[in-house]
Structure formats: structure tokens, C-alpha cells
Protein backbone atom coordinates (compact mmCIF):
# COMPACT_ATOMS: atom_id res chain seq x y z
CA UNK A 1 -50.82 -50.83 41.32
CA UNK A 2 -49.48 -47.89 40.02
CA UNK A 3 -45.53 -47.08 39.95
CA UNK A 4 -43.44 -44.41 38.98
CA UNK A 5 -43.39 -45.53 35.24
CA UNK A 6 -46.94 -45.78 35.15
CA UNK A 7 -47.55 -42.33 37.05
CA UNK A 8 -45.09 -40.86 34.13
CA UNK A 9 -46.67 -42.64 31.51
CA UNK A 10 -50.26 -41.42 32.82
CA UNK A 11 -48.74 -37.41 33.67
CA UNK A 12 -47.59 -37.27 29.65
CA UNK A 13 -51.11 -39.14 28.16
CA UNK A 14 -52.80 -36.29 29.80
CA UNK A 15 -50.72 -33.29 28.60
CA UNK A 16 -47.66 -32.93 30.73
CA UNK A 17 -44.18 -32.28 28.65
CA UNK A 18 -41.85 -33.29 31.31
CA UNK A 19 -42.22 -35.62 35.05
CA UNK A 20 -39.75 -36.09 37.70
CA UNK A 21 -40.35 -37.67 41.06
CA UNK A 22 -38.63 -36.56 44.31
CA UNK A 23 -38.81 -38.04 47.54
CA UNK A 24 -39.61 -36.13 50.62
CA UNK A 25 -36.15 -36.78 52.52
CA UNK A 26 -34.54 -34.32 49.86
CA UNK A 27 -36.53 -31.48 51.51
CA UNK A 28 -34.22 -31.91 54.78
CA UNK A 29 -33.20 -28.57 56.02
CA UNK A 30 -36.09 -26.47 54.27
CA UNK A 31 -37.51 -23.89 56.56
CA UNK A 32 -40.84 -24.70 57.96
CA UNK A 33 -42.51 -21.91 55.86
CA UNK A 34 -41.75 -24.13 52.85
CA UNK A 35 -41.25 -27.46 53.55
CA UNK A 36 -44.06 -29.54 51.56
CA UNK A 37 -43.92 -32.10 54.79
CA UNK A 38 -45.37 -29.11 57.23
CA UNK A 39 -48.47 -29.39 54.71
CA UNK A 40 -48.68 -32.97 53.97
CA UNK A 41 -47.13 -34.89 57.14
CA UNK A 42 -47.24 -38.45 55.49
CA UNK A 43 -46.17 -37.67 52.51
CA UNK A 44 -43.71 -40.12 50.76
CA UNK A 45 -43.44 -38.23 47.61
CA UNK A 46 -43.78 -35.85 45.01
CA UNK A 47 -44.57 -35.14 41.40
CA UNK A 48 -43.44 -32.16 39.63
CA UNK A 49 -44.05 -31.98 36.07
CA UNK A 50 -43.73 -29.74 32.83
CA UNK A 51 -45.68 -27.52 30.81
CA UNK A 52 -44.00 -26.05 27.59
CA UNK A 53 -44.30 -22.94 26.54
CA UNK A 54 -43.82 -23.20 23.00
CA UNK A 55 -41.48 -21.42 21.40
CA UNK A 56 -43.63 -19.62 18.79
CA UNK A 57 -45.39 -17.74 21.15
CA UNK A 58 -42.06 -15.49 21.65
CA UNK A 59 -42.23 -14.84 17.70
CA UNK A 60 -44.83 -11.89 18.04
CA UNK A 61 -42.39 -9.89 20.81
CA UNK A 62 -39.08 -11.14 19.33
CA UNK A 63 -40.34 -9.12 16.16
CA UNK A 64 -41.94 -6.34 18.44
CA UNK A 65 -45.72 -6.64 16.58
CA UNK A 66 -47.61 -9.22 18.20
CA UNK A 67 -47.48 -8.74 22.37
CA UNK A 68 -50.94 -11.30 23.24
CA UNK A 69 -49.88 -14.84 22.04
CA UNK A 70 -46.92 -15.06 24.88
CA UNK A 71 -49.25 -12.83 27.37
CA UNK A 72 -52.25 -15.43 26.95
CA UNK A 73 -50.97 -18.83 25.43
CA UNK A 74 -47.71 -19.05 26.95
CA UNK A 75 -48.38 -17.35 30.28
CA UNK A 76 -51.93 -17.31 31.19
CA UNK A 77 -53.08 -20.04 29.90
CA UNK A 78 -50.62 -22.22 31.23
CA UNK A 79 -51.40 -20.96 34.53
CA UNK A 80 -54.57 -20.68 35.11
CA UNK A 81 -56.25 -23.15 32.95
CA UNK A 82 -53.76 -25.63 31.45
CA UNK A 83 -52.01 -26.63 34.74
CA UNK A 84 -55.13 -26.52 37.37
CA UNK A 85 -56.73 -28.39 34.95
CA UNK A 86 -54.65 -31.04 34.75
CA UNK A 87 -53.14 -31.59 38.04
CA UNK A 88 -56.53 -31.22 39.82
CA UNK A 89 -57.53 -34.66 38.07
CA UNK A 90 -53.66 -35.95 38.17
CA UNK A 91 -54.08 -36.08 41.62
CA UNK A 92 -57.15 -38.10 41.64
CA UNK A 93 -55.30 -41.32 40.35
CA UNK A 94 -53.59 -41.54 43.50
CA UNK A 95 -56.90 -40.85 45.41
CA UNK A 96 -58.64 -43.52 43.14
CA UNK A 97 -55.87 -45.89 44.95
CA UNK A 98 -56.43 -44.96 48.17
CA UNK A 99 -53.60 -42.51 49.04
CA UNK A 100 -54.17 -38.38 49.92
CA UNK A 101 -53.12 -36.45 47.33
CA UNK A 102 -52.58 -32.61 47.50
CA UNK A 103 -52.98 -31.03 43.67
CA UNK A 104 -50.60 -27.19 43.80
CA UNK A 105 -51.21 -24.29 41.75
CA UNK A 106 -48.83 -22.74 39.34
CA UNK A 107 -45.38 -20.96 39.18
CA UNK A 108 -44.84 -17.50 39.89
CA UNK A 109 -41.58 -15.37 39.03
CA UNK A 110 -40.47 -15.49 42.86
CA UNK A 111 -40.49 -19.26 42.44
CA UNK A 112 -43.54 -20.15 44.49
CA UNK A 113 -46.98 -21.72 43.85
CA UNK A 114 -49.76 -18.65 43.77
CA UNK A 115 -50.58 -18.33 46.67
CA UNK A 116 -52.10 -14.92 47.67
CA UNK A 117 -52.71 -16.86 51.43
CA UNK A 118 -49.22 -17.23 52.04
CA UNK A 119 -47.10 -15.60 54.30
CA UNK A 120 -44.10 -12.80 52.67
CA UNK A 121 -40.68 -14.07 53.01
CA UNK A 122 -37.71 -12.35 51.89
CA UNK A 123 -37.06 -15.22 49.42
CA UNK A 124 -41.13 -15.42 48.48
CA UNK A 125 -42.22 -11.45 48.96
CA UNK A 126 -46.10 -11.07 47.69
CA UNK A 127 -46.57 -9.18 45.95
CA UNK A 128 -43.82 -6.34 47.14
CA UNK A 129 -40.59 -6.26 49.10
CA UNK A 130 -42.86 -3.55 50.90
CA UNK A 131 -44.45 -6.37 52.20
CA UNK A 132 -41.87 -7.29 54.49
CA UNK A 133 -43.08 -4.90 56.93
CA UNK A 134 -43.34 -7.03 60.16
CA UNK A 135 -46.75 -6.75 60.60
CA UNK A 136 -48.97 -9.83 61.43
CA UNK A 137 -50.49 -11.43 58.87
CA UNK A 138 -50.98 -14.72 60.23
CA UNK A 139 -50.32 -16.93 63.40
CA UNK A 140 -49.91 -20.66 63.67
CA UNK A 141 -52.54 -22.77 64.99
CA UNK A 142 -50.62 -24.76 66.84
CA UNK A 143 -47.07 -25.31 68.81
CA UNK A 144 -44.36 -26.53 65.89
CA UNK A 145 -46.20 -25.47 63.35
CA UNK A 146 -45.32 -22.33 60.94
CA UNK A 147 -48.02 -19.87 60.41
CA UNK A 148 -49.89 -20.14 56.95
CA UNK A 149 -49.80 -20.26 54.26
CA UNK A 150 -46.60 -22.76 54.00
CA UNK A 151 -45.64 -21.91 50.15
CA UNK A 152 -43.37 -25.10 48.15
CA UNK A 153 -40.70 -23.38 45.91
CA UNK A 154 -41.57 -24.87 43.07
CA UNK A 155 -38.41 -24.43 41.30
CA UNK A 156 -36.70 -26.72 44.38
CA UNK A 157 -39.60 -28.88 43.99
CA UNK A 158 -38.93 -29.38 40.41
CA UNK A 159 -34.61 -29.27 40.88
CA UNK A 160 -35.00 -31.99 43.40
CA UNK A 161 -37.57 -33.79 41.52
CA UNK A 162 -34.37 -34.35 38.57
CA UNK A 163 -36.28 -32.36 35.72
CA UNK A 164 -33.23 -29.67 35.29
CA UNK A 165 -31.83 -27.08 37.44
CA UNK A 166 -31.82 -23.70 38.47
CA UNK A 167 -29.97 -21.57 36.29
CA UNK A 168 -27.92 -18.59 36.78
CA UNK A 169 -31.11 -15.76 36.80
CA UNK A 170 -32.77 -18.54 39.09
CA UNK A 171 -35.38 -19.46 36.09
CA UNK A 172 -35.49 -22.81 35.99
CA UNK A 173 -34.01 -24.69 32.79
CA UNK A 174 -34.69 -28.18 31.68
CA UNK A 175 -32.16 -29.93 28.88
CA UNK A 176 -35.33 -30.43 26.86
CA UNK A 177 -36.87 -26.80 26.28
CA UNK A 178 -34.33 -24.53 28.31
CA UNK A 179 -36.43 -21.57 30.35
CA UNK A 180 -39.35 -22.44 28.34
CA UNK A 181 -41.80 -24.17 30.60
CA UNK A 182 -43.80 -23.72 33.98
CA UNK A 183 -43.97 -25.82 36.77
CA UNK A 184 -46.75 -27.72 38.72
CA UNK A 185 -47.12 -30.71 41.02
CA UNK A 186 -48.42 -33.37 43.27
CA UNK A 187 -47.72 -34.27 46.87
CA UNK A 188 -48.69 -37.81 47.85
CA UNK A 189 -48.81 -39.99 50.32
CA UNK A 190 -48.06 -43.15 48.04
CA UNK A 191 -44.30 -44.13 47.73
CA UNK A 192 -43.35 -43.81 43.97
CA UNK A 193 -38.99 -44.44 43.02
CA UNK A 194 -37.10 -41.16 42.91
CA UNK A 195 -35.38 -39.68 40.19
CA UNK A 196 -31.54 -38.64 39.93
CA UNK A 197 -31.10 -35.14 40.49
CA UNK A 198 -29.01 -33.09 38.29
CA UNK A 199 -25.96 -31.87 38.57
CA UNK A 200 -25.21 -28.18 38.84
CA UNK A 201 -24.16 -26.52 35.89
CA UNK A 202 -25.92 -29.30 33.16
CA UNK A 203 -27.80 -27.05 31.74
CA UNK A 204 -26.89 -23.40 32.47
CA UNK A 205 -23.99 -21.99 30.73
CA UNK A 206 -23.26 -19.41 33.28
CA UNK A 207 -22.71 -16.75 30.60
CA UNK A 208 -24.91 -13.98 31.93
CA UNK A 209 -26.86 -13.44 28.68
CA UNK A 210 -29.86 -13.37 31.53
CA UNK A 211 -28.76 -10.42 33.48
CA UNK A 212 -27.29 -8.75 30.54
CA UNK A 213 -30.40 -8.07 28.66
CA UNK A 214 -32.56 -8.00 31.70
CA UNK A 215 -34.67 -4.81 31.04
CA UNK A 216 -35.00 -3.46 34.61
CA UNK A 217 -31.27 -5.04 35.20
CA UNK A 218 -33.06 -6.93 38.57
CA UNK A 219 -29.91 -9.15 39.08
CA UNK A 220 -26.53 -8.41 40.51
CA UNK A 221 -23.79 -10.81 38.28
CA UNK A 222 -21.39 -10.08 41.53
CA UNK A 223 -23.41 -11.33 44.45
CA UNK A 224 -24.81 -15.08 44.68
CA UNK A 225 -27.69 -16.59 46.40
CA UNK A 226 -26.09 -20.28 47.84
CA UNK A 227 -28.20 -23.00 49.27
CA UNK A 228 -27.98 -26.80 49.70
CA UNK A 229 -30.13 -28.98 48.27
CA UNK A 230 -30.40 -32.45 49.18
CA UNK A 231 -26.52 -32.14 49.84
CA UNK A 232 -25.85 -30.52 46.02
CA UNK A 233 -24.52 -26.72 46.73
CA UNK A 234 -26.95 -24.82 44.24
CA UNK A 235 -26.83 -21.08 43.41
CA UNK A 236 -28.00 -18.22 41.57
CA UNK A 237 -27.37 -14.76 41.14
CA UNK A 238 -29.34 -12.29 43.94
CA UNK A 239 -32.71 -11.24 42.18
CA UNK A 240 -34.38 -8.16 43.02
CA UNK A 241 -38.38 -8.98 42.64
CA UNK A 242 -39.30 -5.26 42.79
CA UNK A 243 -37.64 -4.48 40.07
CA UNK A 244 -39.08 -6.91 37.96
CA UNK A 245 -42.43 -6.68 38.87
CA UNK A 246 -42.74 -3.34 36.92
CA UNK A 247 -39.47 -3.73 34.58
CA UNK A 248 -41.30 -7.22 33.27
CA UNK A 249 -44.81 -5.05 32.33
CA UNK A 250 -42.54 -2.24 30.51
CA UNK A 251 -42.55 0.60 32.83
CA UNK A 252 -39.30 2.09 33.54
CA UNK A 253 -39.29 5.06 36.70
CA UNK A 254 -39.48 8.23 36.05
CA UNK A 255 -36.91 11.17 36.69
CA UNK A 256 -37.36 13.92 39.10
CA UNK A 257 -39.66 16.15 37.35
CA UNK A 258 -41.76 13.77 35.26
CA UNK A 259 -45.37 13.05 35.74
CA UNK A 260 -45.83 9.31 34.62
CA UNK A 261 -48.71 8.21 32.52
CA UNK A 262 -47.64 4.12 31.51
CA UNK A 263 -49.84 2.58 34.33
CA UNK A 264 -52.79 3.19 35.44
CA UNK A 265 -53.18 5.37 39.08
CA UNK A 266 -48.76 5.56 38.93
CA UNK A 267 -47.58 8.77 38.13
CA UNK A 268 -43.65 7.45 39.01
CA UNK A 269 -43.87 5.14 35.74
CA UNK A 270 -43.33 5.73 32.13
CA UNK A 271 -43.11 3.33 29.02
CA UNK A 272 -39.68 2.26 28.42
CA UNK A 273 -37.22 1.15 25.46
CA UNK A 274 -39.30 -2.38 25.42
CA UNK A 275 -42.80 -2.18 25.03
CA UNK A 276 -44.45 -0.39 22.10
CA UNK A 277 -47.24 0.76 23.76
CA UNK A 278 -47.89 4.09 25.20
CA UNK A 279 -50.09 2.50 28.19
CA UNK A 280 -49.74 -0.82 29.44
CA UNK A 281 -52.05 -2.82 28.12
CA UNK A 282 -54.92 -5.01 30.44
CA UNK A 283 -53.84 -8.30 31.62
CA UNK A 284 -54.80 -11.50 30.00
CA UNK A 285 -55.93 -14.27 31.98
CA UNK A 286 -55.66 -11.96 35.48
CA UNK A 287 -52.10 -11.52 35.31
CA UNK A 288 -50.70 -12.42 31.78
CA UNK A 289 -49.06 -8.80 31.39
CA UNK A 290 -45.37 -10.07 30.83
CA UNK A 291 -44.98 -7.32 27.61
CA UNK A 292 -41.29 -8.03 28.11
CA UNK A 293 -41.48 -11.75 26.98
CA UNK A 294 -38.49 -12.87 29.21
CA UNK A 295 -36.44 -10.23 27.28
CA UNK A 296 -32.86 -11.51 29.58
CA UNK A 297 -34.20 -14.47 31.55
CA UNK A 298 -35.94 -16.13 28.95
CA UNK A 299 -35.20 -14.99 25.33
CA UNK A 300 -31.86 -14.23 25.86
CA UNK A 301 -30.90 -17.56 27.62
CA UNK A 302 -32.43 -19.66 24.85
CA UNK A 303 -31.30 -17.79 22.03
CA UNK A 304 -27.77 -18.49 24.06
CA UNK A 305 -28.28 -22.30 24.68
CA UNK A 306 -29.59 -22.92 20.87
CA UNK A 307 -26.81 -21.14 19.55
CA UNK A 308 -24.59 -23.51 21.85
CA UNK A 309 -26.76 -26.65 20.53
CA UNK A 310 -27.44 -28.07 24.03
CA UNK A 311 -31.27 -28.36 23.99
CA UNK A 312 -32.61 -31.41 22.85
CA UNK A 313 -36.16 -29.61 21.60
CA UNK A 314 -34.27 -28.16 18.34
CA UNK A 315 -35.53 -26.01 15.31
CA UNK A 316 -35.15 -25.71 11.56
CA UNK A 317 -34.53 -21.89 11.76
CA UNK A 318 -32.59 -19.63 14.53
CA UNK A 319 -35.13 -17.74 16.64
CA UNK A 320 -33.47 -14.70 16.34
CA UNK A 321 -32.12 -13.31 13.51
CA UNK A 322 -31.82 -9.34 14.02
CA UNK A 323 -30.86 -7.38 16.52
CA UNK A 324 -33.31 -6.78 19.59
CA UNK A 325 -35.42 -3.60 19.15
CA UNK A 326 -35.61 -0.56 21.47
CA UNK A 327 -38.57 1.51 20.83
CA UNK A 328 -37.95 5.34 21.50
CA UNK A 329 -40.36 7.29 23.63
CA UNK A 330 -38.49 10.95 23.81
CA UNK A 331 -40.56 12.25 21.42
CA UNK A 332 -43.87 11.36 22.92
CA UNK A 333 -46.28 13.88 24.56
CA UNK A 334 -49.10 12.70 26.86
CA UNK A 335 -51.04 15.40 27.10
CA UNK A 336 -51.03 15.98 23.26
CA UNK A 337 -55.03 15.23 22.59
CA UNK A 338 -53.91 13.41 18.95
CA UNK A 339 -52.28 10.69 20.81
CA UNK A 340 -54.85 10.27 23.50
């Protein structure tokens, strides 16, 4: 009979960094759109667990030569082989026992599982805030039930589930690795022991190294997004998605005048101070095209919480040891036919 030491024990054997276990009463008070129990009616709990990303596939973009380790080991990879590989056959253990088990996909920046079914919300847009247009989409099938496709947050899923919590740029830190992992899980139907959940504030420092460096600068320090978790008051600081979808790939808007040339079909983008290249490169994986590499809400929050010695994954050497680079494109000409 397996418990939740056993289902821990079995999640690490077969590649997972970090488990925690959350019941389904913490998800009182989500809105139908995203509450796990509007999927899975009997469910009794859930699994959330780790992936790392390690930290060595930053090295290439901290030093501003090497952009395709972070794009395809520590963001594709994860995603769209690592994870579905693994939590398609996690979730057969609890089928092999005779309870329904529902294997999820795997994080996206807005906090959801990929889900390109799903319906937009203004806290879950896909893939624009444009999206948000009113128009119908979907409808439910029934009376009392929300139209599909229900989305789980998965950085909720993984607060409640007592891996870490949800820091200030509302990436989610563990005390392990920091902002350096990505989240998948397992809804069941068999009853496993919760664990604790953290306390606000364990982790994050609240010391806006995040927003500062942000490229795009897609949070506002001032204003706070506040909800209540499972009776814990949690918040973060209000996230513009727009913003970083392009800001994260490099692209920076053009001024009234300019003719853009840094993505393909978008004449209202141009490279900007942090991505070397003159056109964005292809994705990796589908949609491994993060050229930034977390520049505030990932680099800059673990260089903060190493240098503060609160992460329990530690290192011989400081990751960063110069300043950050800022590549200048004023002197660039895209029609000139040498640099074509």
C-alpha cells in the first residue's frame, strides 16, 4: 500500500528533485476556472513535484556567448520531454493500485499548466492580454460547471503542496534551488498525508532584485497582487504578461519612425540591450526562446539569495562575477547587405 513516504521515495528514484503533497481542501475558495476539484471530483490529493534547472545552464547567457544550453536543457527540455515523461508513468503507480490518476503538463510563465485548450483569464491570458476580448471561446457542458479548459495554477499547486512559495516577481522559489526549477504534478483520487505549507516570506527576500533588472520592466514594485491561500495571505507584485512575452525573447518596441527587423513578420520590434543577436533566433523544443535567461526573475534573484547564503543547493564559486552586459545596437543597419 503505498503512502506518502513511499510516493516521495518513488517521485525522486525516477528523476524528480523536489515532492510535496497537498490536500484538496486547501483549494477552498479557488474559482471554478481553476480549481483542480472541477476536473477531478474525487480527488483526495495532489502531487506536485520538482525539476531543477541546473545552474550551469545560465553560465552561457550570464557570460553573453552561449544562448542554447538554458533555451534547450533548462527550458525545453524540462518541458516537453523531462516532465511529460515522467509524470505520465508517475501517475500510473496510483492507477496500478486502483485509484484515477490525472498526469498535468508543464509550467508556463503565467503560472499555468500548457494548456492551449484553456479558457483566457486575466490572471492566465493565452497567449495575449488581447485575448481578453469577450468573445466565446468555449461553453460549459453542463449547469455548475465552468467552461473548459479548467487550467491548475501550478505555482498554487506547488505553494500549497509545501515545496516553497511564491516570491515577490510571482516565480516560484524553493529553499533548495531558489527560482531554479519547473513545476509538474499529479491529481489523485488516493488519500496520501499532506505537507506543511510554508510560510510567507521563507524564502523570498523581498528586495526587488527581480523587478529591478527585469529587461522589459513587466512588474510594478508599488502595486501588489493579494490572495488567500488555504487561509495564508500570499502576494506578489502585479505582472504584466505582455510585456514579457516579447521583453523575455529580446525584442524591445520600436520608436515612432522605426521599421523593426528582430522578429520575424513584426516590424514594431527591434533587438534590445540583452540579446546579441541581430534576429531572434528559432525556438528550441517549440518554445525554448527565453534569450533573456531570467535576466531579473531568475538570475538576479539567485545571484541575490546566494549572496545572502539561504539556499541549501550551494556552490564552490559565485555565479556572477562581473557586471551584467548590455550589448549596443545604435550602430547597426538592417538594410546594410554585409550584415544580412
Amino acid at each position: 500500500m503505498l503512502d506518502s513516504a513511499e510516493v516521495k521515495r518513488i517521485a525522486r528514484r525516477m528523476g524528480a528533485d523536489l515532492v510535496g503533497i497537498a490536500s484538496m481542501d486547501r483549494f477552498e475558495g479557488a474559482p471554478p476556472e481553476m480549481d483542480p476539484r472541477m476536473i477531478m471530483p474525487r480527488a483526495k490529493s495532489m502531487i506536485v513535484c520538482a525539476f531543477r534547472i541546473n545552474r550551469g545552464a545560465l553560465r552561457g547567457i550570464e557570460e553573453g556567448t552561449h544562448f542554447t544550453s538554458y533555451a534547450a536543457m533548462g527550458y525545453g527540455a524540462i518541458n516537453t520531454v523531462i516532465m511529460p515523461t515522467f509524470v505520465i508513468n508517475f501517475a500510473r503507480i496510483f492507477e496500478d493500485e486502483g485509484y484515477e490518476a490525472i498526469p498535468f503538463g508543464f509550467q508556463s510563465n503565467f503560472g499555468g499548466n500548457i494548456d492551449h485548450w484553456r479558457k483566457p483569464t486575466e490572471d492566465n491570458p493565452l497567449p495575449h492580454k488581447s485575448d481578453l476580448d469577450g468573445k466565446l471561446r468555449s461553453k460549459p457542458v453542463a449547469e455548475g460547471k465552468p467552461a473548459p479548459d479548467v487550467t491548475i495554477h501550478m505555482r498554487i499547486a506547488a505553494y500549497l503542496a509545501g515545496l516553497g512559495e511564491i516570491g515577490l516577481s510571482k516565480v516560484f522559489l524553493t529553499p533548495q534551488f531558489g527560482p531554479r526549477q519547473r513545476l509538474t504534478l499529479v491529481l489523485t483520487e488516493m488519500e496520501l498525508e499532506p505537507d506543511p505549507i510554508m510560510e510567507p516570506g521563507s524564502v523570498c527576500l523581498n528586495c526587488g532584485a527581480c523587478i529591478r533588472e527585469c529587461p522589459p520592466q513587466a512588474y510594478d514594485y508599488e502595486k501588489r497582487v493579494h490572495v488567500n491561500l488555504a487561509g495564508h495571505d500570499v502576494s506578489w507584485a502585479e505582472f504584466d504578461p505582455e510585456k514579457c512575452l516579447w521583453g523575455f525573447r529580446g525584442a524591445v518596441p520600436t520608436e515612432e519612425g522605426e521599421k523593426g527587423y528582430y522578429i520575424s513578420g513584426r516590424e514594431d520590434f527591434k533587438p534590445g540591450p540583452i540579446t546579441p543577436f541581430a534576429h531572434k533566433p528559432g525556438n528550441v523544443y517549440t518554445h525554448g526562446e527565453a534569450i533573456c535567461g531570467g535576466r531579473g526573475c531568475m538570475r538576479a534573484c539567485m545571484v541575490a539569495l546566494e549572496k545572502a547564503g539561504t539556499l541549501q543547493n550551494k556552490f564552490k564559486s559565485p555565479f556572477r562575477t562581473e557586471k551584467p552586459w548590455k550589448v549596443d545596437w545604435s550602430d547597426y543597419d538592417p538594410n546594410d547587405p554585409a550584415v544580412q
